[in-house]
Every structure is written in C-alpha cells, then in structure tokens.
C-alpha atoms as a PDB file:
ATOM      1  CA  UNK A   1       0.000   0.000   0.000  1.00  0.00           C
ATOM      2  CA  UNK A   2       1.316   3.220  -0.776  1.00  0.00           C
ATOM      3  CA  UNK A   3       0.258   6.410   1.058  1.00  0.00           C
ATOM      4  CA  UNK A   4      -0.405  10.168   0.020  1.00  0.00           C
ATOM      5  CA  UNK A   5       3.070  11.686  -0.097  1.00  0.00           C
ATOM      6  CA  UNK A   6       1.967  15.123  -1.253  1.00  0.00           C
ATOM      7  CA  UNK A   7      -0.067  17.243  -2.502  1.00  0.00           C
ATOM      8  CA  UNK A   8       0.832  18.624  -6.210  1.00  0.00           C
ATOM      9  CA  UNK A   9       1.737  22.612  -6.299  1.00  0.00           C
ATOM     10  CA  UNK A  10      -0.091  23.170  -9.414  1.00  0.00           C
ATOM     11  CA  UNK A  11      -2.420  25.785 -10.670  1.00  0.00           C
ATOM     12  CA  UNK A  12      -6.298  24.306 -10.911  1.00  0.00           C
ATOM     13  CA  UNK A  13      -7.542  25.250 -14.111  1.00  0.00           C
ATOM     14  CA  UNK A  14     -10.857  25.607 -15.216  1.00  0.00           C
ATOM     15  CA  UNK A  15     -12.276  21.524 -15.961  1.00  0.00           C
ATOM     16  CA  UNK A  16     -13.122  20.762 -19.702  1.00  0.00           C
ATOM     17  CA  UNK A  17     -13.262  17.676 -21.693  1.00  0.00           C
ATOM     18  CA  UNK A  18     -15.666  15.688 -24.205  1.00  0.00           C
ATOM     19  CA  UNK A  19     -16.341  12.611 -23.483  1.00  0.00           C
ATOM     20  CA  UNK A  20     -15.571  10.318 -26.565  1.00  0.00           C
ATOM     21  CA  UNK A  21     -16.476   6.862 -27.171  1.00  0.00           C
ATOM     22  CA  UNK A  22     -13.849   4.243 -28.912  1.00  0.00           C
ATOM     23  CA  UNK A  23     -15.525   1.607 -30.907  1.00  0.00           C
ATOM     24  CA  UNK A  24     -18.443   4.086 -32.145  1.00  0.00           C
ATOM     25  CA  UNK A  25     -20.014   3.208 -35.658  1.00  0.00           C
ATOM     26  CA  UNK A  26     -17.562  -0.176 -35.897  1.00  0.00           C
ATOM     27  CA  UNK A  27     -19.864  -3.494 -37.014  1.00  0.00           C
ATOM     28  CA  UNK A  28     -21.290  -6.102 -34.192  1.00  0.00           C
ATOM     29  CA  UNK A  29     -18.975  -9.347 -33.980  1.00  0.00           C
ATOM     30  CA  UNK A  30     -21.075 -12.342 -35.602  1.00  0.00           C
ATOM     31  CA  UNK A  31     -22.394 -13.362 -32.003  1.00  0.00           C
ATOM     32  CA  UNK A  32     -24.459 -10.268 -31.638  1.00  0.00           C
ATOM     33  CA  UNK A  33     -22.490  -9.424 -28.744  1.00  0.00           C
ATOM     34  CA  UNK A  34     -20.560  -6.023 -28.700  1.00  0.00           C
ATOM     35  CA  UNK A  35     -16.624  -6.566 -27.911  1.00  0.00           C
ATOM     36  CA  UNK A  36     -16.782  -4.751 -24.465  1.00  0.00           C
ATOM     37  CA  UNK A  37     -12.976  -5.169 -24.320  1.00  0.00           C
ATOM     38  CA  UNK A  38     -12.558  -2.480 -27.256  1.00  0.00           C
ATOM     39  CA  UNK A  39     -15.063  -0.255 -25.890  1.00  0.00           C
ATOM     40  CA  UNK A  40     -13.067   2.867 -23.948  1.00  0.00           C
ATOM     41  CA  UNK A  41     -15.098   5.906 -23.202  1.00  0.00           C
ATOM     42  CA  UNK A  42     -12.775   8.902 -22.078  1.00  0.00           C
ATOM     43  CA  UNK A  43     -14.681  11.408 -19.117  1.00  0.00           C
ATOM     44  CA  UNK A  44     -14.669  14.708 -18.739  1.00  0.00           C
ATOM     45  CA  UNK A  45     -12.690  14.569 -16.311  1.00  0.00           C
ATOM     46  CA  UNK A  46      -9.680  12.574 -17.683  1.00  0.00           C
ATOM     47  CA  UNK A  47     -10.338   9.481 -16.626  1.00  0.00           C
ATOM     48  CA  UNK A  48     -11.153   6.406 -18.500  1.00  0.00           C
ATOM     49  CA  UNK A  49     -13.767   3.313 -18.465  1.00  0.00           C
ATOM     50  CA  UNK A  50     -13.205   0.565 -20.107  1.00  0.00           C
ATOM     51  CA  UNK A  51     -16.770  -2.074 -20.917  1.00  0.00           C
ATOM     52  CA  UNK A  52     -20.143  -1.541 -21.035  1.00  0.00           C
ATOM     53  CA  UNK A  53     -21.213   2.404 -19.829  1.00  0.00           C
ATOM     54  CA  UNK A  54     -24.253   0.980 -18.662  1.00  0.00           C
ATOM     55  CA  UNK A  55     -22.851  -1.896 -16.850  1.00  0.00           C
ATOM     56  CA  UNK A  56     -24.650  -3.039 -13.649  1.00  0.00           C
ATOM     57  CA  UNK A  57     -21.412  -3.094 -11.501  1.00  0.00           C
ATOM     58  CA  UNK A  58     -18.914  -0.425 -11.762  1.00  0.00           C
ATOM     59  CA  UNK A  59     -15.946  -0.430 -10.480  1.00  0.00           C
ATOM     60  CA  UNK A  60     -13.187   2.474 -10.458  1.00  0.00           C
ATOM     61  CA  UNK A  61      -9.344   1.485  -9.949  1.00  0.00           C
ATOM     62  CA  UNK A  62      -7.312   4.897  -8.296  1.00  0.00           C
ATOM     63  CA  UNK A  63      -3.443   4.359 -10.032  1.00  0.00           C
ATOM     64  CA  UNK A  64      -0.272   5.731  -9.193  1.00  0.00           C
ATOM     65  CA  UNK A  65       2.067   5.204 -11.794  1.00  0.00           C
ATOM     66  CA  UNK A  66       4.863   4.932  -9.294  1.00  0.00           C
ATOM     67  CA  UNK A  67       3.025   2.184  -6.827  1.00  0.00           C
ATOM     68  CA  UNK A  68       4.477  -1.260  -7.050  1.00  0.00           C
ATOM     69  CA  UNK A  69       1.324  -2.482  -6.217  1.00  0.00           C
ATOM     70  CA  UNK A  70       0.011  -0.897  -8.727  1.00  0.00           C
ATOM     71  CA  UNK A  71       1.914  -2.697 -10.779  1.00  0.00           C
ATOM     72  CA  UNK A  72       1.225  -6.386  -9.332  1.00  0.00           C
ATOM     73  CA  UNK A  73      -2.272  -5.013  -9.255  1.00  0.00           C
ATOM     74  CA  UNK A  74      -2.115  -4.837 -13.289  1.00  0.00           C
ATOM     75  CA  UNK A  75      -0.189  -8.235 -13.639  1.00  0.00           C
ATOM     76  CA  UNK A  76      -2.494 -10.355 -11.965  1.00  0.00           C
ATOM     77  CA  UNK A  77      -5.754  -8.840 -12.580  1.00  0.00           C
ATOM     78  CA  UNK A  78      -6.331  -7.807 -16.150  1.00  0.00           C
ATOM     79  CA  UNK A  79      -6.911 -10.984 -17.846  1.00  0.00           C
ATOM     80  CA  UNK A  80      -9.457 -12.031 -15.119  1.00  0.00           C
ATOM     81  CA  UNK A  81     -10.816  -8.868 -15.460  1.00  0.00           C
ATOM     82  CA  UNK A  82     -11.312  -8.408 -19.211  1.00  0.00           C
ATOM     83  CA  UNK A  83     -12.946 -12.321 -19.234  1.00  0.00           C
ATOM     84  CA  UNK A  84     -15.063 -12.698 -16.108  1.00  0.00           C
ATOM     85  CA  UNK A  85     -15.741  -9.282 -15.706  1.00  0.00           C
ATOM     86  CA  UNK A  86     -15.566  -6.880 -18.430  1.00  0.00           C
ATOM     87  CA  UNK A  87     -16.342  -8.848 -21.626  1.00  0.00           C
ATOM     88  CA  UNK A  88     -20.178  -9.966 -20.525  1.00  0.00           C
ATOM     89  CA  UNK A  89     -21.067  -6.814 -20.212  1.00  0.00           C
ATOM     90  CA  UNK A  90     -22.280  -6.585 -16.676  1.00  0.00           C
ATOM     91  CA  UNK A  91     -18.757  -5.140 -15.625  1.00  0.00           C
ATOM     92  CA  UNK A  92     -16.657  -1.637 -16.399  1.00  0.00           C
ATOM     93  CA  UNK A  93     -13.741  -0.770 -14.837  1.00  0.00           C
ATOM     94  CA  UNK A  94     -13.112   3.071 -15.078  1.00  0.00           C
ATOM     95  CA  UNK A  95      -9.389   3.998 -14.165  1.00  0.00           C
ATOM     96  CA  UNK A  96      -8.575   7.557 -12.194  1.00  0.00           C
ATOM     97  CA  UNK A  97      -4.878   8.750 -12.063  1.00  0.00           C
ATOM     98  CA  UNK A  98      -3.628   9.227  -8.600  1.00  0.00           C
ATOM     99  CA  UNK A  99      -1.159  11.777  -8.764  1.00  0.00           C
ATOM    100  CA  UNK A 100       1.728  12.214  -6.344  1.00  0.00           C
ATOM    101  CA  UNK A 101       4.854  13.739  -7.884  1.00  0.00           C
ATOM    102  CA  UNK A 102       6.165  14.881 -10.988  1.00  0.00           C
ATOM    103  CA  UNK A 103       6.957  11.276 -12.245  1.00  0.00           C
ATOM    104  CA  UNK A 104       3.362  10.172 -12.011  1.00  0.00           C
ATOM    105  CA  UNK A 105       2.132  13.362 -13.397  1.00  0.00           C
ATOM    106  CA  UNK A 106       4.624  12.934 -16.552  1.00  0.00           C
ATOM    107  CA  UNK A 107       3.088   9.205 -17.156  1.00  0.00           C
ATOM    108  CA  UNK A 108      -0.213   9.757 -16.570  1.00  0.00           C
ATOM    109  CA  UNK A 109       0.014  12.821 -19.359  1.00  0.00           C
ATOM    110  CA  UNK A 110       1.799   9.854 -21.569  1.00  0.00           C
ATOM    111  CA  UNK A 111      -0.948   7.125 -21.003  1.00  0.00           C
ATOM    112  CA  UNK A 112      -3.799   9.828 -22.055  1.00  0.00           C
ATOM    113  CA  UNK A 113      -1.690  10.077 -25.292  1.00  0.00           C
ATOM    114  CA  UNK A 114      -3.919   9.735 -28.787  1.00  0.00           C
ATOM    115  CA  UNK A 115      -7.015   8.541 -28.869  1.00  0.00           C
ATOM    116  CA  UNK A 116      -9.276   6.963 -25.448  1.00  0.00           C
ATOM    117  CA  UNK A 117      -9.058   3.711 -27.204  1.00  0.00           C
ATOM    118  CA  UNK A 118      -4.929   3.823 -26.907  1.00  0.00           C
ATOM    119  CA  UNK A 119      -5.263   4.673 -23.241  1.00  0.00           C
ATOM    120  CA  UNK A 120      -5.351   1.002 -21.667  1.00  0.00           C
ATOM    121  CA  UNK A 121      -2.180  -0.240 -23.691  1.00  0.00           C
ATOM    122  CA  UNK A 122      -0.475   3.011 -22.948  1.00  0.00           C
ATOM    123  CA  UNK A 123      -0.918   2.182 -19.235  1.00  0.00           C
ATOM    124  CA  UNK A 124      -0.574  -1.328 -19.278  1.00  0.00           C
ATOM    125  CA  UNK A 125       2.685  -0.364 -21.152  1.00  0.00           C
ATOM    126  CA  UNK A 126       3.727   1.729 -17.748  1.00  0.00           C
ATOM    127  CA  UNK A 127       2.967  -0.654 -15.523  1.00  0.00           C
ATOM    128  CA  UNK A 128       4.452  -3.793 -16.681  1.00  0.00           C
ATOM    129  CA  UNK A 129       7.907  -1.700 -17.286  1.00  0.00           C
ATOM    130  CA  UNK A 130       7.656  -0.163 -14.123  1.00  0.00           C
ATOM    131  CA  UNK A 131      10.892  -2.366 -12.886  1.00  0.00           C
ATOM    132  CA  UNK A 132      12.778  -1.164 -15.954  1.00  0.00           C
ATOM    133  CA  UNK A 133      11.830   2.767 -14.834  1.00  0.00           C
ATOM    134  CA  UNK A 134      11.512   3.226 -11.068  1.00  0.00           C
ATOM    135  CA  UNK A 135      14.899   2.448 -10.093  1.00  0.00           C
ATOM    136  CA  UNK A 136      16.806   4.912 -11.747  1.00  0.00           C
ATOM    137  CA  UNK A 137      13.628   7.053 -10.854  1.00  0.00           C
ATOM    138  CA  UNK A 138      14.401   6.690  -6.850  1.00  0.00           C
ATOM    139  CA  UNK A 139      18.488   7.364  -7.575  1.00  0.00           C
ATOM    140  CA  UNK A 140      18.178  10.342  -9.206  1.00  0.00           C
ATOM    141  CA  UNK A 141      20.990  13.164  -8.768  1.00  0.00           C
ATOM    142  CA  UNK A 142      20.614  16.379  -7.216  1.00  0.00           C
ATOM    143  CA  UNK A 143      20.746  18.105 -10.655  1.00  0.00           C
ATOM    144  CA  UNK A 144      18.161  15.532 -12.273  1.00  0.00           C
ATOM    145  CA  UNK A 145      15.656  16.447  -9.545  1.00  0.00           C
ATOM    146  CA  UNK A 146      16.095  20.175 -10.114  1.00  0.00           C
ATOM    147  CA  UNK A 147      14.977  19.903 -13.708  1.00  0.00           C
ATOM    148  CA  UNK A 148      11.999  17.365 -12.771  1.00  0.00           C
ATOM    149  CA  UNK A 149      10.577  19.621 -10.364  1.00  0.00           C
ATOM    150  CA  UNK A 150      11.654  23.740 -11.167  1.00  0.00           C
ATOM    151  CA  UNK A 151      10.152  25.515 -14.126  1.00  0.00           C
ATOM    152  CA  UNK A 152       7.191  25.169 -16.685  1.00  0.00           C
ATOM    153  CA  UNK A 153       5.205  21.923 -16.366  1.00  0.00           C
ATOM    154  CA  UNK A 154       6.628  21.257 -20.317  1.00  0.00           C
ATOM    155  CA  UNK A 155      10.185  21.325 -19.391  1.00  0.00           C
ATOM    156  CA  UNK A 156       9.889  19.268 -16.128  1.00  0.00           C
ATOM    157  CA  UNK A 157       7.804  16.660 -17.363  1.00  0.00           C
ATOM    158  CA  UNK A 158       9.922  16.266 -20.608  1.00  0.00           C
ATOM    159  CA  UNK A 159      13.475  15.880 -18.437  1.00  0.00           C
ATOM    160  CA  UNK A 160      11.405  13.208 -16.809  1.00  0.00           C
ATOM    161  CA  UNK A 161      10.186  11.485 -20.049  1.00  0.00           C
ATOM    162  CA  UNK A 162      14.375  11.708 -21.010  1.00  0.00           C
ATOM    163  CA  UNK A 163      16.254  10.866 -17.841  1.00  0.00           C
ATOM    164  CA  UNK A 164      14.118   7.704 -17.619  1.00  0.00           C
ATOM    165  CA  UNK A 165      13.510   6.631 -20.759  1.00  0.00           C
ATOM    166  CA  UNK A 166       9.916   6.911 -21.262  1.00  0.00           C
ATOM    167  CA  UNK A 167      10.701   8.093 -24.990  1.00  0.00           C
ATOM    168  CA  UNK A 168      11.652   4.540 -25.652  1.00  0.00           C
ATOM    169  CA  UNK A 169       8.457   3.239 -24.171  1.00  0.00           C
ATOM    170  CA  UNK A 170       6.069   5.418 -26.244  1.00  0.00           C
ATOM    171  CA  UNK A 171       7.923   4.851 -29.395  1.00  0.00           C
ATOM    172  CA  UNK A 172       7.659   1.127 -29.164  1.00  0.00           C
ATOM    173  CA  UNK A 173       3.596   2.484 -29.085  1.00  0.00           C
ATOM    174  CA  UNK A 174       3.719   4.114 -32.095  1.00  0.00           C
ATOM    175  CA  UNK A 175       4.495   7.365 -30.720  1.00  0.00           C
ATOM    176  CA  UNK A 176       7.112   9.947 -32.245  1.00  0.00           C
ATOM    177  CA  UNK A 177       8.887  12.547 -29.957  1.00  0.00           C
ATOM    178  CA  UNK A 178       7.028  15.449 -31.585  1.00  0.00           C
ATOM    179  CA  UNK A 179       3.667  13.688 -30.573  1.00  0.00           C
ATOM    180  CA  UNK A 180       5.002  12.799 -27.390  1.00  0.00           C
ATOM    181  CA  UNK A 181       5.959  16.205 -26.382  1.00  0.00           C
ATOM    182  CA  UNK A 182       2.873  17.603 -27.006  1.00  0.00           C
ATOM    183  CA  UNK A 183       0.904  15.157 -24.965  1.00  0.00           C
ATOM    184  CA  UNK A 184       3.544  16.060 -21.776  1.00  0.00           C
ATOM    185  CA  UNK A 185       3.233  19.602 -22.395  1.00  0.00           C
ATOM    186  CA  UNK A 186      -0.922  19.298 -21.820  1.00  0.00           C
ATOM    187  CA  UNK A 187      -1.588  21.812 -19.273  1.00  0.00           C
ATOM    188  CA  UNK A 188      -5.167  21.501 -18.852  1.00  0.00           C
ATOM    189  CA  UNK A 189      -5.319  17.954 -18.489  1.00  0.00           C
ATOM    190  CA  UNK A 190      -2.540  18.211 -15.651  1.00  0.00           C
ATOM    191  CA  UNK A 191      -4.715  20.634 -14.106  1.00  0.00           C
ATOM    192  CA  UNK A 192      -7.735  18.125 -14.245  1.00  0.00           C
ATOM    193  CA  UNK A 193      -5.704  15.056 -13.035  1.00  0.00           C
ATOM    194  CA  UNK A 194      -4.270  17.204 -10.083  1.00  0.00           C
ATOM    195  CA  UNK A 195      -7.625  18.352  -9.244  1.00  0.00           C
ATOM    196  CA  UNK A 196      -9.227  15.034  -9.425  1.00  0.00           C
ATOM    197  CA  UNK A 197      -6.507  13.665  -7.422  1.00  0.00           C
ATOM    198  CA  UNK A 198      -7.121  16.555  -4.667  1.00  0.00           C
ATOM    199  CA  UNK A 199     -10.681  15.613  -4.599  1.00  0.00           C
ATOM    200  CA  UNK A 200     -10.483  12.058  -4.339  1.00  0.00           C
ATOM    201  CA  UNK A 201      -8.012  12.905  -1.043  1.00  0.00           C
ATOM    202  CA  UNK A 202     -10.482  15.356   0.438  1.00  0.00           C
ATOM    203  CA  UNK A 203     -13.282  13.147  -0.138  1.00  0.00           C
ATOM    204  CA  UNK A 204     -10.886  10.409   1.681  1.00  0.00           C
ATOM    205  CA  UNK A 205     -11.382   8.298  -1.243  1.00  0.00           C
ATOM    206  CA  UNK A 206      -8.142   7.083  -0.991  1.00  0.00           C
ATOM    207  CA  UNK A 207      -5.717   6.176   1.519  1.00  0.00           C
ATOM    208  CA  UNK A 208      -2.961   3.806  -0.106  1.00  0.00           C
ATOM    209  CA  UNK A 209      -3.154   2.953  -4.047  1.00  0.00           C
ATOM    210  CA  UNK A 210      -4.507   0.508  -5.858  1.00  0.00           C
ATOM    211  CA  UNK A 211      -7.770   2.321  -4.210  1.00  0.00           C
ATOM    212  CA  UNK A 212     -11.002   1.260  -5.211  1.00  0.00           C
ATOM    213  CA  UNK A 213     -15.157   2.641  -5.492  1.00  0.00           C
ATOM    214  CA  UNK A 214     -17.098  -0.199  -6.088  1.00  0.00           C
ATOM    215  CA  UNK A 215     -20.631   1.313  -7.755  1.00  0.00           C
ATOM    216  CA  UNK A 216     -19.550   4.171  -5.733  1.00  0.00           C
ATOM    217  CA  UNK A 217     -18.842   3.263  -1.959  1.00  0.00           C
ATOM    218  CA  UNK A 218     -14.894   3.070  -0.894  1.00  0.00           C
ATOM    219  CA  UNK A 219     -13.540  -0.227  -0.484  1.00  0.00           C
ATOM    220  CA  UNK A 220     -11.679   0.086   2.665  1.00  0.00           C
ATOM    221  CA  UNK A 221      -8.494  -2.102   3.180  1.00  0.00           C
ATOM    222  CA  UNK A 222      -8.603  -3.516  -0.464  1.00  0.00           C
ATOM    223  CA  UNK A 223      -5.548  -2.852  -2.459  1.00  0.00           C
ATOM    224  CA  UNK A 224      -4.786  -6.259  -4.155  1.00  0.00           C
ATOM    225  CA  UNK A 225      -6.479  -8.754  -6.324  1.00  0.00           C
ATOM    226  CA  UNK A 226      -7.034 -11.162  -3.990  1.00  0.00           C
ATOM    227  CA  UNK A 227      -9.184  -8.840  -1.512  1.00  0.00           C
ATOM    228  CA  UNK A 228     -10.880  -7.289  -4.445  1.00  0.00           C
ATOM    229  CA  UNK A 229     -11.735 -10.349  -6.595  1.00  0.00           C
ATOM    230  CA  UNK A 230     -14.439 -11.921  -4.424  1.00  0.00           C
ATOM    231  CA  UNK A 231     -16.577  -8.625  -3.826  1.00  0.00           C
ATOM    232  CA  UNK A 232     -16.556  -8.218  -7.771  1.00  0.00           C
ATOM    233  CA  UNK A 233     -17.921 -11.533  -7.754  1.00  0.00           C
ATOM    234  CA  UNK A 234     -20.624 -10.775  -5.208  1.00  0.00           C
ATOM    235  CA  UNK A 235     -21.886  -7.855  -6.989  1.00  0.00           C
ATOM    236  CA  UNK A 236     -22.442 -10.056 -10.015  1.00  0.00           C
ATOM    237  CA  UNK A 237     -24.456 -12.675  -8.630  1.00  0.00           C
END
C-alpha cells in the first residue's frame, strides 16, 4: 500500500473535456455481442472506463504510476478482469490517475496520449515496465531532480520522459517525440488530473493505491487482487 506523499503545487484550471467513445459506428462481432474489451469511453474529467457504460457493476481502480502495487495489481488482474468481468457486459472498470509527484504526473500525461481507445495499452505499457523505470527514478541526482521539479510543467515533465527513458516506451507504441511532447506539455489535463486527485483525497477516497469505489462506496483495506476479486464476484451474482 502506498500512502499520500503530497499534494501537487499546481495551478487548478478551469475543468473541460468531451467525453468520446472508442468503438463508435464499428460493425457487431457475428455473435451479436458487442466486444466490451474495445469499448473505452474517455470522461470529462480525464479518466477512463473501459466495458459496457451501462454496466450493472462499476468499479473504479485509483493508479499511481509509481506504486508497485500498482503494478502487481495490473499483472495479476487484467486478464481475469477483461474475461469474467468486463467482456459480458455486466462489468466496467473506469481507471482515475492518482497523482503524487512529478513522475506520475509525466506518465499519466503519456498514457492519455492519442485517442481513449490507446489509453489502456499506454498504461498497461507503464505498468508492466515499471521495474525497468523506477529504479533509476528513486536514484536520481541532485541536478536531475532540479529539472523534474523547477520551471514550466513542459520542461519538467519532458526531463522526466528523457532521464528515464519513457521516450523509448512510447515509441515502441507508435508514438514519435514530436507527438510525445505535445501530450507532456498538456496543461489543462494536468490541471484536471491534479484536481481530481485533490478531490479524491479530500473526499478520503483514498488512503494507499490501488484504491477502489465499487458502484460508488470506498472499499476500505482492499488494495490487491485477492481482496478485491471476491466482492466483484458478489456484486455479479
């Protein structure tokens, strides 16, 4: 479990967004059945749900990119997830960045990169590197750290993206520099994700991350697979 280090020292801008449905217009698979798994729908606020809108059980997953049990989280549960849960239909899972520093910031502004339907391999893509990133991420030097976290939200989140590699990452996904830049440079969506973060902590939401709303009510103590798995499977029944 990883607790709320900080709070982010960034300017709250005014909220925007259009929501925007992946999937929209494409033809039914020959069952009938609409392929739940390639249905992304990206909220005003940022975030985004993945499945059926109109599921009956929602759940919403609060990430920090830097969390190792985040990480595990992402290993062990998306398979089940996408099957049991997310592919009949009954099930969405909407994911909510959970800011705490600079590095999380700079990822979550990579993840939201392109369209909503690119968001869940773009943070899959995070999360399963994670080991390849977060140690030279916690041995930073004194001058690395001064560029992360002094001057415009651009230039700090794009010495991030270099000193650890996260170029590489979004290149193997498609992504050139040019696009890439632009994506960290998003000021308004930083402003949303900081806010939402803010209000999830205010709301106490969140105490450690993975955190979890299941159709809306907190699910204390629940931060792994394990603990979560059999109350998604109560909801269902």
């Amino acid at each position: 479990m990883q607790t709320i280090l900080r709070k982010l020292g960034l300017v709250v801008l005014a909220l925007f967004g259009v929501a925007a449905l992946a999937g929209a217009g494409k033809p039914l698979p020959q069952n009938g059945q609409r392929n739940w798994n390639a249905t992304v729908t990206r909220t005003a606020t940022g975030s985004h749900v993945l499945g059926n809108p109109a599921a009956k059980v929602k759940l919403v997953e609060y990430i920090s990119y830097t969390c190792p049990h985040c990480a595990h989280f992402e290993r062990e549960s998306d398979t089940q997830l996408r099957l049991g849960f997310i592919a009949t239909g009954k099930g969405s899972i909407e994911v909510r960045s959970f800011v705490r520093d600079g590095i999380d910031m700079t990822v979550a502004l990579l993840t939201h990169c392109g369209a909503p339907s690119r968001f869940f391999a773009n943070h899959s893509a995070f999360l399963r590197s994670q080991d390849n990133w977060i140690a030279p991420a916690t041995s930073a030097t004194d001058a690395q750290k001064q560029r992360w976290y002094n001057g415009p939200l651009p230039a700090r989140t794009r010495a991030i993206a270099s000193d650890l590699h996260f170029y590489d990452i979004m290149e193997k996904r498609g992504y050139s520099r040019a696009e890439s830049n632009r994506c960290l440079g998003d000021t308004a969506l930083a402003a949303k994700l900081a806010q939402a973060t803010q209000d999830a902590a205010d709301k106490g939401w969140v105490n450690g991350t993975p955190g979890f709303l299941l159709d809306g009510v907190p699910l204390a103590g629940t931060y792994s697979w394990a603990a979560l798995k059999p109350q998604l499977e109560a909801r269902l029944d």
